[in-house]
PDB file of N, CA and C in Angstrom:
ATOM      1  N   UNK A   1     -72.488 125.197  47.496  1.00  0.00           N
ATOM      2  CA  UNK A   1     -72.491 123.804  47.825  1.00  0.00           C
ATOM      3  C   UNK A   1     -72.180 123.642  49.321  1.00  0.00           C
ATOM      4  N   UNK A   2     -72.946 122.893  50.052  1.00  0.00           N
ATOM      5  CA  UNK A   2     -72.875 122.639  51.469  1.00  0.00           C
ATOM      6  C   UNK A   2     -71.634 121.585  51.522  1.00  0.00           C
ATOM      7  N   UNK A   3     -70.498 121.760  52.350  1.00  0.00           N
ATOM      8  CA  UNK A   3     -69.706 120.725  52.362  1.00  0.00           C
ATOM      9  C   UNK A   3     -70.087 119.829  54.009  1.00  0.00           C
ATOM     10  N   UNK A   4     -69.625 118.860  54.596  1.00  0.00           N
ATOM     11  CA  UNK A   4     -69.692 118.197  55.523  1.00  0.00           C
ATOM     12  C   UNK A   4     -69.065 119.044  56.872  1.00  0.00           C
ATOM     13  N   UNK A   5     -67.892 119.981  56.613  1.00  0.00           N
ATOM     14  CA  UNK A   5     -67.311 121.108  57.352  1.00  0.00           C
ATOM     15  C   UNK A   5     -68.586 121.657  57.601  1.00  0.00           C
ATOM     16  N   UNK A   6     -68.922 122.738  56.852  1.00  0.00           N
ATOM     17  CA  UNK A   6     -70.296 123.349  56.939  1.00  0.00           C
ATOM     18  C   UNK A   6     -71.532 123.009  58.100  1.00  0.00           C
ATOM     19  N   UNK A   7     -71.585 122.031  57.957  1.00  0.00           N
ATOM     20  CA  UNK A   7     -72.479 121.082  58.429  1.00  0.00           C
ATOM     21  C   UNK A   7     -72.147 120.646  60.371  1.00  0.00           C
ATOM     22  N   UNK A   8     -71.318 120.787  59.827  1.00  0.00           N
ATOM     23  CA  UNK A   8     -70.291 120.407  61.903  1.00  0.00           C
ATOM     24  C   UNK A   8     -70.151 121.726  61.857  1.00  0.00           C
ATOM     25  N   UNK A   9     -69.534 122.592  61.540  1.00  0.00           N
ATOM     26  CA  UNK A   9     -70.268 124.103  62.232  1.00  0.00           C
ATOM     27  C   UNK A   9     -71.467 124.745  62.587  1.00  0.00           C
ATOM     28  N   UNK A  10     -72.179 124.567  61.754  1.00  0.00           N
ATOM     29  CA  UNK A  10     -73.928 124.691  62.149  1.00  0.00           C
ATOM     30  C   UNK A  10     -74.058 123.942  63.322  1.00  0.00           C
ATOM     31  N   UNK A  11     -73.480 122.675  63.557  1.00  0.00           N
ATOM     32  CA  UNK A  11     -74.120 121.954  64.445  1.00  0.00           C
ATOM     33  C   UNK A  11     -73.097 122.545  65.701  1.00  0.00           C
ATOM     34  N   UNK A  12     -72.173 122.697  65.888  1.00  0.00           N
ATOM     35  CA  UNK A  12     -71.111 123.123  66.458  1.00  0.00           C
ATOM     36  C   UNK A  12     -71.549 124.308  67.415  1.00  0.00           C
ATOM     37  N   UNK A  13     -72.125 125.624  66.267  1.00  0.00           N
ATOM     38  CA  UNK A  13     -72.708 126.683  66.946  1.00  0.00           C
ATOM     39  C   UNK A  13     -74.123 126.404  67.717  1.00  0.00           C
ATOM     40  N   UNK A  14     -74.835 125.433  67.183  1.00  0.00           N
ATOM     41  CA  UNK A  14     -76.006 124.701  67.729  1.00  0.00           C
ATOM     42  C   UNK A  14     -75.987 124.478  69.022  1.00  0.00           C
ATOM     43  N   UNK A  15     -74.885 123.589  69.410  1.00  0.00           N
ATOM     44  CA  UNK A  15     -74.448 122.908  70.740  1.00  0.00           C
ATOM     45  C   UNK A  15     -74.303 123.980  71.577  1.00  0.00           C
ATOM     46  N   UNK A  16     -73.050 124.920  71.427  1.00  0.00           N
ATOM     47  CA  UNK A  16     -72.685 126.018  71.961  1.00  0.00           C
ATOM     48  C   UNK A  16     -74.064 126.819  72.809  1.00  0.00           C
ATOM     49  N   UNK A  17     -74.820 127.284  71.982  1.00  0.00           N
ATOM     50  CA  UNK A  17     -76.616 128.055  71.745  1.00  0.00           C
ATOM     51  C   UNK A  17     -76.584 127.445  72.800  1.00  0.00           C
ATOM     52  N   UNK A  18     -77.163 126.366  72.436  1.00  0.00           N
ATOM     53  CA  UNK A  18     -78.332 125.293  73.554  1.00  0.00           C
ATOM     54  C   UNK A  18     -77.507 125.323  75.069  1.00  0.00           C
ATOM     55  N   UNK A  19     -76.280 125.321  75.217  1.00  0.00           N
ATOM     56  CA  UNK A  19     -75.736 125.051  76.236  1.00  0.00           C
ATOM     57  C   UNK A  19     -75.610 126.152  77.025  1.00  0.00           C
ATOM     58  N   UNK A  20     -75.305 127.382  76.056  1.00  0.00           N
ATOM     59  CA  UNK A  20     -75.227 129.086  76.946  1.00  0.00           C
ATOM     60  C   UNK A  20     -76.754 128.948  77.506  1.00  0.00           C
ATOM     61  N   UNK A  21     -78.093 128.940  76.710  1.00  0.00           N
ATOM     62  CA  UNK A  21     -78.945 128.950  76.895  1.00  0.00           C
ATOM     63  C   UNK A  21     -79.639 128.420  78.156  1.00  0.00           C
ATOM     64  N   UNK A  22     -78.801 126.828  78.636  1.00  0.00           N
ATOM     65  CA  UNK A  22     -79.230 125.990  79.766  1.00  0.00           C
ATOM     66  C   UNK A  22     -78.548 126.875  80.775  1.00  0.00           C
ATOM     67  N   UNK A  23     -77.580 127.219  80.567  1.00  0.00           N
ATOM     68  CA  UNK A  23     -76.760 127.977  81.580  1.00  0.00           C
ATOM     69  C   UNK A  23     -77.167 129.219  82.497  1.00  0.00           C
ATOM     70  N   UNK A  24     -78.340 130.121  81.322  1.00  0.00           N
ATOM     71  CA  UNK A  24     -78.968 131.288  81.910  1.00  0.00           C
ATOM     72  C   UNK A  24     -80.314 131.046  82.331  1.00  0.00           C
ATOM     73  N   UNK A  25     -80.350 129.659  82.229  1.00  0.00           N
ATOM     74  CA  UNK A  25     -82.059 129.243  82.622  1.00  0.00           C
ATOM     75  C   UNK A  25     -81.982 128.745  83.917  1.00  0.00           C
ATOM     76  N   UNK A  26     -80.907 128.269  84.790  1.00  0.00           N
ATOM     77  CA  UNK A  26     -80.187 127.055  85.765  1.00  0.00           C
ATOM     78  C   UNK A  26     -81.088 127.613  86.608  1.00  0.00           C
ATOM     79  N   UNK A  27     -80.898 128.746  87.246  1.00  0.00           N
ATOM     80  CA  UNK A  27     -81.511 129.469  88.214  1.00  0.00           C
ATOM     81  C   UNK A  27     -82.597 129.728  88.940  1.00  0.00           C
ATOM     82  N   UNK A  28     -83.794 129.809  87.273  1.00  0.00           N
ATOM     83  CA  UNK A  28     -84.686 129.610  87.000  1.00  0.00           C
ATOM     84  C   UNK A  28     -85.547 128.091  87.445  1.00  0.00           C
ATOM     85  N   UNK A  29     -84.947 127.224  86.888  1.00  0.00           N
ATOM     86  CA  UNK A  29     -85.163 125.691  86.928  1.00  0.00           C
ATOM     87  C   UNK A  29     -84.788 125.558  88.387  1.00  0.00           C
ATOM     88  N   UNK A  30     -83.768 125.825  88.923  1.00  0.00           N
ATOM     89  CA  UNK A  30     -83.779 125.425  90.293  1.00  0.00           C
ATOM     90  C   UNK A  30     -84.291 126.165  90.946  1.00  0.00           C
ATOM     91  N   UNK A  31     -84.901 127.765  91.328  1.00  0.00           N
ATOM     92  CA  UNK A  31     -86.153 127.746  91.928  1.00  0.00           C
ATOM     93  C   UNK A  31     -87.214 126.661  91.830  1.00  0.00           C
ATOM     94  N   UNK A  32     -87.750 126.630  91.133  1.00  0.00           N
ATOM     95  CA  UNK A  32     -88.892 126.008  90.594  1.00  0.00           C
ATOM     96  C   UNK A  32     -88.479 124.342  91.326  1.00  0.00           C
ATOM     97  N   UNK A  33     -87.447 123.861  90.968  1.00  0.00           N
ATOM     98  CA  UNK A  33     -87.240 122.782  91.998  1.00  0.00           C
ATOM     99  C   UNK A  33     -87.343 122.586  93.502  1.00  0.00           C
ATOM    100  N   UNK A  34     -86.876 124.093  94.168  1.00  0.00           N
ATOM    101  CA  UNK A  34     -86.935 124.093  95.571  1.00  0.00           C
ATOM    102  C   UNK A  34     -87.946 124.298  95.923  1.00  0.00           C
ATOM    103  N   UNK A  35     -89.202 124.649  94.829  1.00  0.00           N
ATOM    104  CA  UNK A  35     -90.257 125.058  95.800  1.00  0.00           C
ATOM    105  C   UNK A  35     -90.418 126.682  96.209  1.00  0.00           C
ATOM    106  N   UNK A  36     -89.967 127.295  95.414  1.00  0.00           N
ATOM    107  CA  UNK A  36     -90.175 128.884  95.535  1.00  0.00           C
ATOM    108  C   UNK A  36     -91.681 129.219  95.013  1.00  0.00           C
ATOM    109  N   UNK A  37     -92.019 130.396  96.241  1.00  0.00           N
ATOM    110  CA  UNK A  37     -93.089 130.676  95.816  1.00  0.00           C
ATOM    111  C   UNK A  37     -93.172 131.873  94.045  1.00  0.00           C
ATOM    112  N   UNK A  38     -94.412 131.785  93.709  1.00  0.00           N
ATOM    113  CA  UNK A  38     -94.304 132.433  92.495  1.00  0.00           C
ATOM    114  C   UNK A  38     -93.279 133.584  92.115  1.00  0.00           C
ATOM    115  N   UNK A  39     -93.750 134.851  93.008  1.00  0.00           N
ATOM    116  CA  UNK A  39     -92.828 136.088  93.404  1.00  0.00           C
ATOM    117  C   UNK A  39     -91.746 136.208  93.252  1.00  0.00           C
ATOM    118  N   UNK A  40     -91.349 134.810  94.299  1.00  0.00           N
ATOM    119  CA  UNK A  40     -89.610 134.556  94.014  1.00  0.00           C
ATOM    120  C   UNK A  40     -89.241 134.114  92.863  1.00  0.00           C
ATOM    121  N   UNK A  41     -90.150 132.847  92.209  1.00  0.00           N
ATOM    122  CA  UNK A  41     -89.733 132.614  91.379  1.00  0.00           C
ATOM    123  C   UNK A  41     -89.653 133.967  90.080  1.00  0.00           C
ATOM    124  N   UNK A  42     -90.398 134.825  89.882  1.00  0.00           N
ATOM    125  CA  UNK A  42     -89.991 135.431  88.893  1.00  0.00           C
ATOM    126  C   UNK A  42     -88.944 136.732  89.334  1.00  0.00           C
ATOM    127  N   UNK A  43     -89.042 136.881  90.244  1.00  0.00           N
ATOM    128  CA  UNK A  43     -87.978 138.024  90.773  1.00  0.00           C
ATOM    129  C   UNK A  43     -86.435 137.173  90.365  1.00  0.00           C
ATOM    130  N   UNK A  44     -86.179 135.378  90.241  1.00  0.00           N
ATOM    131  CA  UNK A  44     -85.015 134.931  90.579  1.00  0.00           C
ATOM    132  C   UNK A  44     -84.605 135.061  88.583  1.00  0.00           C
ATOM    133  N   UNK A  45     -85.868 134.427  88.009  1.00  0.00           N
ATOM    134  CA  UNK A  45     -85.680 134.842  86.513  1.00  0.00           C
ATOM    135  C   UNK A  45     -85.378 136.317  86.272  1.00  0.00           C
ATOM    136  N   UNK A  46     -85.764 137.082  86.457  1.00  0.00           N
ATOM    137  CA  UNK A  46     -85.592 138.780  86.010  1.00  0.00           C
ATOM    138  C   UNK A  46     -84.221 138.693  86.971  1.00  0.00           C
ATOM    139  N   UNK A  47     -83.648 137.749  87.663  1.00  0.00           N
ATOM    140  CA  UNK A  47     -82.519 138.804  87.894  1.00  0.00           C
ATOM    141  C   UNK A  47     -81.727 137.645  87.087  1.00  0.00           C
ATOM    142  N   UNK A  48     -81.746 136.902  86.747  1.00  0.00           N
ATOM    143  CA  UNK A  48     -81.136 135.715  85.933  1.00  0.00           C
ATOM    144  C   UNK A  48     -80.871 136.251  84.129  1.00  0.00           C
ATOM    145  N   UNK A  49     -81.908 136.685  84.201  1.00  0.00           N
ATOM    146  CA  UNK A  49     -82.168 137.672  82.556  1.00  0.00           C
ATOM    147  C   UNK A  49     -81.370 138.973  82.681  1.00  0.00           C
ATOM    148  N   UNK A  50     -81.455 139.318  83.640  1.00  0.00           N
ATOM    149  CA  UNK A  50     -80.985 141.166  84.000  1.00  0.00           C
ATOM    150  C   UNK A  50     -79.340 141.032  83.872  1.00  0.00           C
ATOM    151  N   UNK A  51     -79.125 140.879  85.075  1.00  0.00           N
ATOM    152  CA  UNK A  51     -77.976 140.682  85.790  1.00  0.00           C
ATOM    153  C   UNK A  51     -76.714 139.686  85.017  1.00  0.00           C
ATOM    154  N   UNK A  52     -77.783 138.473  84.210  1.00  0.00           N
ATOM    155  CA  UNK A  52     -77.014 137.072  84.213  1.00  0.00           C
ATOM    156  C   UNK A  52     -75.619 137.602  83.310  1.00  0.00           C
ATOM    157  N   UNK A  53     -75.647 138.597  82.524  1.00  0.00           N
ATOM    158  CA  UNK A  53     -74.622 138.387  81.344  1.00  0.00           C
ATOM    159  C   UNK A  53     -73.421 138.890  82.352  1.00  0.00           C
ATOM    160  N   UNK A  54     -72.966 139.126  84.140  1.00  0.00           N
ATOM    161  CA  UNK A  54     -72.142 139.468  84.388  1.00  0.00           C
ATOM    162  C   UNK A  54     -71.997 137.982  85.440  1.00  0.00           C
ATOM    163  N   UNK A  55     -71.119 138.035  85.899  1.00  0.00           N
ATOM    164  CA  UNK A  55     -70.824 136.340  86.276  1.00  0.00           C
ATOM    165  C   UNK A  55     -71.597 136.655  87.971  1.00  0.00           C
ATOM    166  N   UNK A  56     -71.561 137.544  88.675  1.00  0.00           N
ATOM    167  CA  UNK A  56     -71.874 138.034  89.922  1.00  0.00           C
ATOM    168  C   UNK A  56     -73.359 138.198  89.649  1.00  0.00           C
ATOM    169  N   UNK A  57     -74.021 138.340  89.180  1.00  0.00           N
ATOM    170  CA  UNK A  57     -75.277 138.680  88.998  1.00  0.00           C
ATOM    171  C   UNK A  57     -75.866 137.281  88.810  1.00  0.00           C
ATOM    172  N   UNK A  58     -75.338 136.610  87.979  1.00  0.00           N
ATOM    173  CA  UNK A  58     -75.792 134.840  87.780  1.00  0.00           C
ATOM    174  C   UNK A  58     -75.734 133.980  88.743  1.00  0.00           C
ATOM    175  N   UNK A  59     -74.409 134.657  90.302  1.00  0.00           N
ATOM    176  CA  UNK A  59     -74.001 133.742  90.603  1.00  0.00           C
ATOM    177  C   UNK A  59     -75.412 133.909  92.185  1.00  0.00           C
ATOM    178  N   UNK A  60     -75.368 135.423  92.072  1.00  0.00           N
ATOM    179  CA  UNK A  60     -76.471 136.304  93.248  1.00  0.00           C
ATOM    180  C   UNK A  60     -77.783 134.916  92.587  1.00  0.00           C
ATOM    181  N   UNK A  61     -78.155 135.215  91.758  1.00  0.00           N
ATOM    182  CA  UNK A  61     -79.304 134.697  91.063  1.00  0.00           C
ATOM    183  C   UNK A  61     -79.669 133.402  91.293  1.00  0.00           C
ATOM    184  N   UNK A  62     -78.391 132.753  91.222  1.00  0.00           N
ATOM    185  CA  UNK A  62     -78.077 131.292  91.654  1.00  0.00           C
ATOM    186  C   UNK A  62     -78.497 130.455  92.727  1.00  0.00           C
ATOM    187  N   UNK A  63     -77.794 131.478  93.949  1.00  0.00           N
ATOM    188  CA  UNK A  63     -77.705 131.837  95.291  1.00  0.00           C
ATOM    189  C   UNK A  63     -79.132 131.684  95.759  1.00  0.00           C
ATOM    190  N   UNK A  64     -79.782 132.679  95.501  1.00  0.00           N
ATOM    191  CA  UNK A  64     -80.814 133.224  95.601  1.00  0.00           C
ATOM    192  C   UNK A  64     -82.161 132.023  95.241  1.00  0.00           C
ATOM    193  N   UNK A  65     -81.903 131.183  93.836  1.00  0.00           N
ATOM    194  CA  UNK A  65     -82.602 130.418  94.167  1.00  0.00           C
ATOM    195  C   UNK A  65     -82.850 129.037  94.949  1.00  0.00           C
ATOM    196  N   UNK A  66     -81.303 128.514  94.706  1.00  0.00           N
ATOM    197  CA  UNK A  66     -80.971 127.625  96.145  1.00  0.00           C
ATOM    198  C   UNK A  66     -81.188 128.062  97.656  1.00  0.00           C
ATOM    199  N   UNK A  67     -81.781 128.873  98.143  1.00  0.00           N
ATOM    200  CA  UNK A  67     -81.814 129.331  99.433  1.00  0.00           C
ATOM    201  C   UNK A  67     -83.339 128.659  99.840  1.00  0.00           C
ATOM    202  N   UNK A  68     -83.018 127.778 101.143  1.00  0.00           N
ATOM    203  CA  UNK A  68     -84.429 127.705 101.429  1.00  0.00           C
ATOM    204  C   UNK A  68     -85.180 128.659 102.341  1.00  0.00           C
TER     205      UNK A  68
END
């Protein structure tokens, strides 16, 4: 039986997901905002994907795509 608890945890871990998820994409999305050419742009994802799960690697990545 599904209780209403149940239900706010699913959604709970849901939120969590979606939000780590926006978090390792940021990088990504803001190339693409500044105007990076293609190259960069996927060199800034592969190091966003690579690198991202260490906080220095996300932050290089970051960096990297805010730079004009």
């Amino acid at each position: 039986m599904i209780t209403p608890s149940d239900i706010l945890l699913v959604a709970k871990y849901t939120v969590a997901i979606m939000i780590v998820i926006t978090i390792v994409l940021a990088p990504a999305w803001l190339a693409r905002q500044t105007g990076k050419n293609k190259q960069d742009m996927i060199l800034v994802r592969l190091a966003s994907w690579i690198f991202g799960w260490t906080g220095i690697g996300w932050l290089w990545a970051l960096f990297w795509a805010a730079k004009k």
